[in-house]
Protein backbone atom coordinates (compact mmCIF):
# COMPACT_ATOMS: atom_id res chain seq x y z
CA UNK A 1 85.21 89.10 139.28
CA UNK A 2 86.86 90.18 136.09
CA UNK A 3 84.43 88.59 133.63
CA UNK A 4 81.89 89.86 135.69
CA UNK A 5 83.61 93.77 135.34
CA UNK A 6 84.22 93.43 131.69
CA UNK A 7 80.79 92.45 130.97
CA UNK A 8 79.66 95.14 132.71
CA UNK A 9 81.35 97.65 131.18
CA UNK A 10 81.22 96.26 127.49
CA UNK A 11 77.67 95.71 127.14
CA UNK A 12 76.05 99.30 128.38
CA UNK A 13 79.00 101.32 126.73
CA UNK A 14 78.06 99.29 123.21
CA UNK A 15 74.01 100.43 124.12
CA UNK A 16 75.06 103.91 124.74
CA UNK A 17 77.64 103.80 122.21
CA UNK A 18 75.12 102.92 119.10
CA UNK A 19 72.12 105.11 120.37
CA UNK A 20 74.28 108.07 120.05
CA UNK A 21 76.03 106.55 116.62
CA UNK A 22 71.66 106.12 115.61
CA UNK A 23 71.29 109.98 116.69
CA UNK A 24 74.39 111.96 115.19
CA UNK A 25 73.91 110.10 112.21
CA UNK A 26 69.97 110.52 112.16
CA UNK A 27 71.26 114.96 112.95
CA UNK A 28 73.90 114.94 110.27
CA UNK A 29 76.58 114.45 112.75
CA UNK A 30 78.59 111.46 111.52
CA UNK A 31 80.45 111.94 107.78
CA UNK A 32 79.61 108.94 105.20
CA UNK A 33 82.73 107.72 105.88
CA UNK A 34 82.44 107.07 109.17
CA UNK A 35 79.44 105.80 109.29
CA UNK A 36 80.34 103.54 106.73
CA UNK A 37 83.32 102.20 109.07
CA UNK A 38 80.40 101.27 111.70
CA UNK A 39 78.26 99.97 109.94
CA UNK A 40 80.76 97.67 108.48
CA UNK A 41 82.77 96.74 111.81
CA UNK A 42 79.99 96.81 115.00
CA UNK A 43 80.01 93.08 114.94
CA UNK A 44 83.19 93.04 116.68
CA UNK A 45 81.39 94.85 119.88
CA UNK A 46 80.17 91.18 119.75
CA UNK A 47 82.96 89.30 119.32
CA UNK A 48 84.23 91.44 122.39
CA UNK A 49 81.67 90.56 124.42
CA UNK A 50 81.57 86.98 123.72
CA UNK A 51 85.15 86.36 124.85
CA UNK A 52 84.60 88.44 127.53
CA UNK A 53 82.52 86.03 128.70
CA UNK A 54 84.93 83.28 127.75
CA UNK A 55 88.19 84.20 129.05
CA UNK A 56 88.07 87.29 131.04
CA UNK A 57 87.51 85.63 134.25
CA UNK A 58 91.65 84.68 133.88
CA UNK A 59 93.68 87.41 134.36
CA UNK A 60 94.29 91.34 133.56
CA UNK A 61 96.48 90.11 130.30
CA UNK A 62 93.66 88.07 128.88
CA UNK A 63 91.43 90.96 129.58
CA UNK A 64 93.53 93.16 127.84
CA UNK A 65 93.56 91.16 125.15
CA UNK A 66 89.87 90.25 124.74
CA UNK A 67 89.67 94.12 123.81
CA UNK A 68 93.24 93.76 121.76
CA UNK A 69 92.64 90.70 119.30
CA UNK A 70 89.42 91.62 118.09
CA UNK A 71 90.40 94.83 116.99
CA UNK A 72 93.65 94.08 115.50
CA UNK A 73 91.86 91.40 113.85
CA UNK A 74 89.12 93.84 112.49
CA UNK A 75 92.25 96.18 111.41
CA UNK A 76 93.95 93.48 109.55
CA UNK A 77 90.53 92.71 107.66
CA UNK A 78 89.87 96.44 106.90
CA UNK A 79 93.51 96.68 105.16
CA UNK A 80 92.89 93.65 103.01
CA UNK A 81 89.71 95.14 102.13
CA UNK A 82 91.14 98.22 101.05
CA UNK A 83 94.11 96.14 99.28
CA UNK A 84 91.72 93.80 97.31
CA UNK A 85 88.99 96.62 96.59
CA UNK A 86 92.14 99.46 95.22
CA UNK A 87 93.61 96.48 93.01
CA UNK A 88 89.93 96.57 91.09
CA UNK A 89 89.31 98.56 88.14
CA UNK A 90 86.63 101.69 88.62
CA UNK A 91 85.37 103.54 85.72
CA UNK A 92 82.61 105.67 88.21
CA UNK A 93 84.44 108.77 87.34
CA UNK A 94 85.58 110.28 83.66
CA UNK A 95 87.54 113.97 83.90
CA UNK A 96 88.84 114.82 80.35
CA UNK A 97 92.14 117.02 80.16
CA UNK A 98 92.23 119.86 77.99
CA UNK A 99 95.19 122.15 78.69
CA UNK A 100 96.37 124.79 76.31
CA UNK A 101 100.22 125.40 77.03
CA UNK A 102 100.44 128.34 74.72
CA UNK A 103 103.49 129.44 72.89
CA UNK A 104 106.14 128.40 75.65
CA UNK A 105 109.99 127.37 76.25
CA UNK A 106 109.39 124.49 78.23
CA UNK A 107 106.50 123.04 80.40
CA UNK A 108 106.69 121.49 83.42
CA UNK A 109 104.59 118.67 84.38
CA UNK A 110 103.74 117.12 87.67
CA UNK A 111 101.52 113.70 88.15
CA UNK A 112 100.64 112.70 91.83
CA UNK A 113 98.61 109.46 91.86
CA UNK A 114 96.96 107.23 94.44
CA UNK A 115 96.35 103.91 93.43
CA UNK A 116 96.26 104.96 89.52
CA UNK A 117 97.98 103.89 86.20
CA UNK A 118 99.48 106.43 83.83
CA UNK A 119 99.95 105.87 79.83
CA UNK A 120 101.62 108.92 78.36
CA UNK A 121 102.56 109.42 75.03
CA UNK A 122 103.40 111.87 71.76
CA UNK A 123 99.75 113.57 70.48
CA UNK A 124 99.41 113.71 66.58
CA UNK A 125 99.56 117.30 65.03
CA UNK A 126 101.03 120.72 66.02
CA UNK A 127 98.31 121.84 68.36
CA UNK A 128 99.77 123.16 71.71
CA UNK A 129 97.06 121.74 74.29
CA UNK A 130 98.23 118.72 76.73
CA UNK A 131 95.03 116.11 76.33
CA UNK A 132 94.04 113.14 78.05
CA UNK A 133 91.25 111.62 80.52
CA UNK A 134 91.24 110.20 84.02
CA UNK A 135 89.13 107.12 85.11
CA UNK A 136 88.63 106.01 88.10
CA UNK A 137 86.27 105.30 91.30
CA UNK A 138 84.36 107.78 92.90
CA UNK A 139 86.48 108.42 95.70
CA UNK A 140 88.82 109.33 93.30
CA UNK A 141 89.59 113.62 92.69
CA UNK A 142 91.64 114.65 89.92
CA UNK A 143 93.37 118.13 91.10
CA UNK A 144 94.32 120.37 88.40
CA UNK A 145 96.48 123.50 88.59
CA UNK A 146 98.30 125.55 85.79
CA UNK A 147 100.07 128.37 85.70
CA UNK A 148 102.47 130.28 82.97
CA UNK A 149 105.21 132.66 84.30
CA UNK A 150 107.69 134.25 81.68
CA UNK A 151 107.81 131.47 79.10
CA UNK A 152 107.37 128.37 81.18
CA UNK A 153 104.39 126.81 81.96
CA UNK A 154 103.75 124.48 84.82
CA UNK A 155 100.78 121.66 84.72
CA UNK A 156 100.00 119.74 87.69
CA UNK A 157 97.25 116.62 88.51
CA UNK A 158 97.45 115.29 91.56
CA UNK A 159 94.53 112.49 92.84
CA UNK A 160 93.17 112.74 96.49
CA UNK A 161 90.55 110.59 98.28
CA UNK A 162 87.44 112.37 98.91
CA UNK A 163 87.13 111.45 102.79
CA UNK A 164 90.14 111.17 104.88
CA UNK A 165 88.87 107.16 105.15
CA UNK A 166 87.70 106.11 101.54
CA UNK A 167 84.70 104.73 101.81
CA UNK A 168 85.38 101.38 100.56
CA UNK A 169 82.39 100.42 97.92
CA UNK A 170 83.71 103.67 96.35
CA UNK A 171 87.12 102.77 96.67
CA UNK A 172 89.25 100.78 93.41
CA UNK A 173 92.04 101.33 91.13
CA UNK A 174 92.05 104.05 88.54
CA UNK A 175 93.86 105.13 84.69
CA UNK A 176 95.40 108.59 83.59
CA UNK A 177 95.65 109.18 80.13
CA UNK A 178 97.81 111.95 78.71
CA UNK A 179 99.00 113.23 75.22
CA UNK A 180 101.91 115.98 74.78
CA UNK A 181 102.06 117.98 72.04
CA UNK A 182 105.67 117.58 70.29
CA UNK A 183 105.51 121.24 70.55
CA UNK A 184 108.03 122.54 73.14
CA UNK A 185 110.22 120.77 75.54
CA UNK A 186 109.66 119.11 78.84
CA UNK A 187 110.18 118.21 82.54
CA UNK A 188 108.14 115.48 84.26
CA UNK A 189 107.89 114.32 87.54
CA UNK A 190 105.27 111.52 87.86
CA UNK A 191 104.46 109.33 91.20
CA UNK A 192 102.50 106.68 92.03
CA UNK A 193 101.38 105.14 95.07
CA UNK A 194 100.57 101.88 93.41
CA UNK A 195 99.80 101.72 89.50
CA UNK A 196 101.64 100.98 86.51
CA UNK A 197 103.35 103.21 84.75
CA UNK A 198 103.78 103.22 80.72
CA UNK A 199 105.67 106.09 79.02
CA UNK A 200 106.13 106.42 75.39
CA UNK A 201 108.49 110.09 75.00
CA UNK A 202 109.17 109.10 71.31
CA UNK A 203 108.59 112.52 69.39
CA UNK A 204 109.01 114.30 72.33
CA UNK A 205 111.82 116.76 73.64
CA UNK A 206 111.81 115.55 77.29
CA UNK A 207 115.06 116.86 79.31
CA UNK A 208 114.33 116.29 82.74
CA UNK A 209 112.26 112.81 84.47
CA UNK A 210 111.60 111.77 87.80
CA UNK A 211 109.33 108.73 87.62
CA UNK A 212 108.99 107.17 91.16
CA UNK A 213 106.47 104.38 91.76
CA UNK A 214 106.51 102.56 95.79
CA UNK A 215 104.61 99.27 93.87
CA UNK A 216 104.20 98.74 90.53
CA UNK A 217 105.77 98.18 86.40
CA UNK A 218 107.66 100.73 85.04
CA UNK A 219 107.71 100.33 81.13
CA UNK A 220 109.38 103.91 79.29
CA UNK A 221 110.62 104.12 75.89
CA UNK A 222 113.56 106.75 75.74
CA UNK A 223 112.88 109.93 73.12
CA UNK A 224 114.96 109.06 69.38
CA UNK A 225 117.17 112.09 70.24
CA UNK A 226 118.11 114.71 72.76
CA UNK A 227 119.65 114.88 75.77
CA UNK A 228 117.96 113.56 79.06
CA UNK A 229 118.81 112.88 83.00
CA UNK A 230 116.93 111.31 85.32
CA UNK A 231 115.51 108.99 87.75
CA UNK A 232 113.25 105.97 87.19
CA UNK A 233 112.33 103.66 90.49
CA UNK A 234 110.15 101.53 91.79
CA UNK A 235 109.88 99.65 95.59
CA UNK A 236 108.25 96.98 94.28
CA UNK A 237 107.83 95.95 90.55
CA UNK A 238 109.51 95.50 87.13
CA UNK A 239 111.27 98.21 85.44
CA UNK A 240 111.72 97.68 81.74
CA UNK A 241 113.50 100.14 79.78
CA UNK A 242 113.34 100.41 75.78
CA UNK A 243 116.50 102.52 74.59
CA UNK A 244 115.98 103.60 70.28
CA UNK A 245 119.74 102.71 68.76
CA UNK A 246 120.04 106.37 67.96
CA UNK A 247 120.11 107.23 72.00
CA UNK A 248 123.33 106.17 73.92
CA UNK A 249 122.78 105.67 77.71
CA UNK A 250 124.36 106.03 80.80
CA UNK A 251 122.40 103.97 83.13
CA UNK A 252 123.54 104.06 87.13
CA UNK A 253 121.29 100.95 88.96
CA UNK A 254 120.66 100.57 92.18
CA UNK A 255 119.08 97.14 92.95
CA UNK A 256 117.58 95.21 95.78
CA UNK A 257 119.16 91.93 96.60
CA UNK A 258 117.82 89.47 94.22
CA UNK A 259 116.51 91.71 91.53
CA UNK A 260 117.29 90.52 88.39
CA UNK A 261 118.97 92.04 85.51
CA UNK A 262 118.31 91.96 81.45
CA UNK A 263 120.42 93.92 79.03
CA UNK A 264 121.26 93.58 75.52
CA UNK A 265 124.71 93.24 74.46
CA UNK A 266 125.41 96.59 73.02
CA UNK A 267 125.57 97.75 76.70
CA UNK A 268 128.47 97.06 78.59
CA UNK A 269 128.18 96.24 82.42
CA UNK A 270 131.01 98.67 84.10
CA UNK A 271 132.38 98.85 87.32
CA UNK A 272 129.58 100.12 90.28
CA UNK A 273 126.81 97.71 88.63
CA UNK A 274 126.89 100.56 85.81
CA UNK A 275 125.68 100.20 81.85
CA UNK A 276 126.60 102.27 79.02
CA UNK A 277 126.95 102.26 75.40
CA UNK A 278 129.77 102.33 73.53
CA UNK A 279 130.89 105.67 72.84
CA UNK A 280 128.78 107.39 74.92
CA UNK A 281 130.71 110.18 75.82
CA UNK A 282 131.20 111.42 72.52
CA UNK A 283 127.69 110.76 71.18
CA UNK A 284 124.97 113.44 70.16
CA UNK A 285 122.17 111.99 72.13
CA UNK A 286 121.92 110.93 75.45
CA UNK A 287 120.14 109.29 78.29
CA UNK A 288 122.10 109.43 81.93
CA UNK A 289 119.51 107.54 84.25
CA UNK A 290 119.73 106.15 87.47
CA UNK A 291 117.52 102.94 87.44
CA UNK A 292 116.25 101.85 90.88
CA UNK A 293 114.12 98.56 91.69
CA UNK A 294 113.99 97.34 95.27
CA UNK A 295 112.07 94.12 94.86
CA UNK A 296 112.04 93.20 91.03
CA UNK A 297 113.44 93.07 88.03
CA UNK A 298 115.46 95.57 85.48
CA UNK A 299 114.84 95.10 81.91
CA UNK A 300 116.82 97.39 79.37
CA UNK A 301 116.02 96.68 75.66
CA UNK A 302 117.53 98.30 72.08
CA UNK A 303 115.09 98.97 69.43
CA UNK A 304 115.64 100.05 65.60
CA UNK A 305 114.14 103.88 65.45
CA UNK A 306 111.29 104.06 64.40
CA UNK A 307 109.74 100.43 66.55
C-alpha cells in the first residue's frame, strides 16, 4: 500500500539521516550554518511522517504532497524568520572607518549594503581622512578596499554575510556611518538591499550620485552649490528630496502607479511628469536627477541655505 511504502521509506531514511547529521557534526563536517538549519527545522521529518500516515494511503498526488506541503511550509517560515529577525537592530559588531584620501582631485566612493542603513554627511575641519563606523550583527562583514591611481582615489565598503545561509540568531539589521571631508570633490554610488538611506552633501562638492535602494526611505539634501547628475531610486519606499534655494533642479521621475507626489510651488510640473525650477537653464548651480519610486511616495522640498 502507499501509506505503507511511504512509511517505510520516511522513517529509516530520517534514522540514517540524523545519525550521520550526529557524526559529521560531532567530526567537524557540517558548517554552523547548517547545522543551525537542522537543528531548527528536523521537526518537519515529523510532520512528514505523521501525514504520511494520514493521507498517503490516497493516491500518488497526495503522496507527493505529504513530502511538498511540509516543506514549503517550513520554507515560508524560514523567510519570515529571516524578514522579522533582518528588520531588528544588532549592535554585535562595531568597525570604525578611518581612511586618509590624501591630497587628491576627486574620490570615488562605493557603498554595497545588505540589510543596512547609511547616514552620510559633511565632517568638521580640513582634515583629508573619510571617517565613520559600522554597526551591525555578527553575521555582518564590512569589506574595505582603497586604492589611489594618478590623483583619484577610490574607497569602497561593501557588507557580506559570513555563511552563505546567515545563521539566523546572528542575523538583524545594521547602520553605516560616514563623514567626508569638504576637501576634494566626489562620486558616490551607494546601494542597499533594504535600509534607509539619509544623505546630507551640504558642504560638499559631490558631482556624480547613484543612490539605489530595492526597499527602503530615501531622505538627501542637495549640496548649496555646484553642479550634480544623478540617479536616486527606490522599489519600495519614500523618497524625499530637500533642494537649498540656491540649487535649481532638473528632476526626471519615474513613478509606480499610485505613488504619490509632493512638490513645492517654485517647481513647475512639465510635460513627461518632469519638475524644474524656474530658470534653470541659465542658473549657476544645478541638480539634473532622475527620481525613481516604484511603490511609494516622492517628496521634493525648498529650504533657505543654510537650514
Amino acid at each position: 500500500m502507499i501509506t505503507s511504502r511511504l512509511e517505510r521509506i520516511i522513517w529509516p531514511v530520517s534514522l540514517i539521516v540524523a545519525a550521520l547529521a550526529f557524526l559529521l557534526r560531532a567530526l567537524g563536517a557540517i558548517p554552523d550554518y547548517i547545522w543551525d538549519l537542522i537543528a531548527r527545522f528536523w521537526p518537519v521529518l515529523l510532520i512528514i511522517f505523521g501525514l504520511a500516515s494520514l493521507f498517503g494511503r490516497r493516491s500518488r498526488v497526495v503522496e507527493a504532497a505529504v513530502i511538498a506541503v511540509p516543506v514549503a511550509f517550513a520554507l515560508v517560515v524560514a523567510l519570515a524568520g529571516y524578514a522579522h529577525q533582518g528588520s531588528i537592530p544588532v549592535e554585535a559588531v562595531h568597525a570604525p572607518i578611518s581612511q586618509e584620501i590624501g591630497d587628491v582631485v576627486q574620490v570615488v566612493l562605493t557603498v554595497n549594503l545588505e540589510l543596512s542603513d547609511l547616514d552620510l554627511s559633511s565632517s568638521a575641519g580640513d582634515e583629508d581622512v573619510i571617517t565613520g563606523e559600522f554597526i551591525g550583527p555578527a553575521e555582518s562583514v564590512l569589506e574595505t578596499g582603497f586604492a589611489t591611481v594618478a590623483g583619484l582615489s577610490e574607497l569602497s565598503l561593501t557588507e557580506r554575510w559570513a555563511h552563505p545561509i546567515p545563521i539566523l540568531d546572528d542575523f538583524g539589521h545594521g547602520r553605516l556611518t560616514l563623514s567626508l571631508p569638504p576637501v576634494t570633490a566626489y562620486s558616490v554610488d551607494f546601494y542597499t538591499r533594504g535600509g534607509d538611506v539619509n544623505v546630507d552633501l551640504t558642504g560638499l562638492d559631490v558631482r556624480q550620485m547613484e543612490l539605489r535602494a530595492d526597499a527602503g526611505d530615501l531622505r538627501v539634501i542637495l549640496p548649496e552649490a555646484g553642479t550634480l547628475v544623478g540617479n536616486i531610486s527606490t522599489g519600495r519606499g519614500d523618497l524625499t528630496l530637500v533642494v537649498p534655494e540656491s540649487m535649481a533642479v532638473h528632476l526626471d521621475l519615474n513613478r509606480g502607479p499610485g505613488v504619490g507626489l509632493r512638490r513645492p510651488r517654485q517647481l513647475d510640473l512639465l510635460v513627461g511628469d518632469i519638475l524644474e525650477s524656474d530658470g534653470y537653464e541659465g542658473a549657476q548651480n544645478t541638480a539634473a536627477l532622475n527620481l525613481g519610486v516604484t511603490i511609494g511616495s516622492i517628496s521634493v522640498e525648498i529650504t533657505p541655505v543654510g537650514q
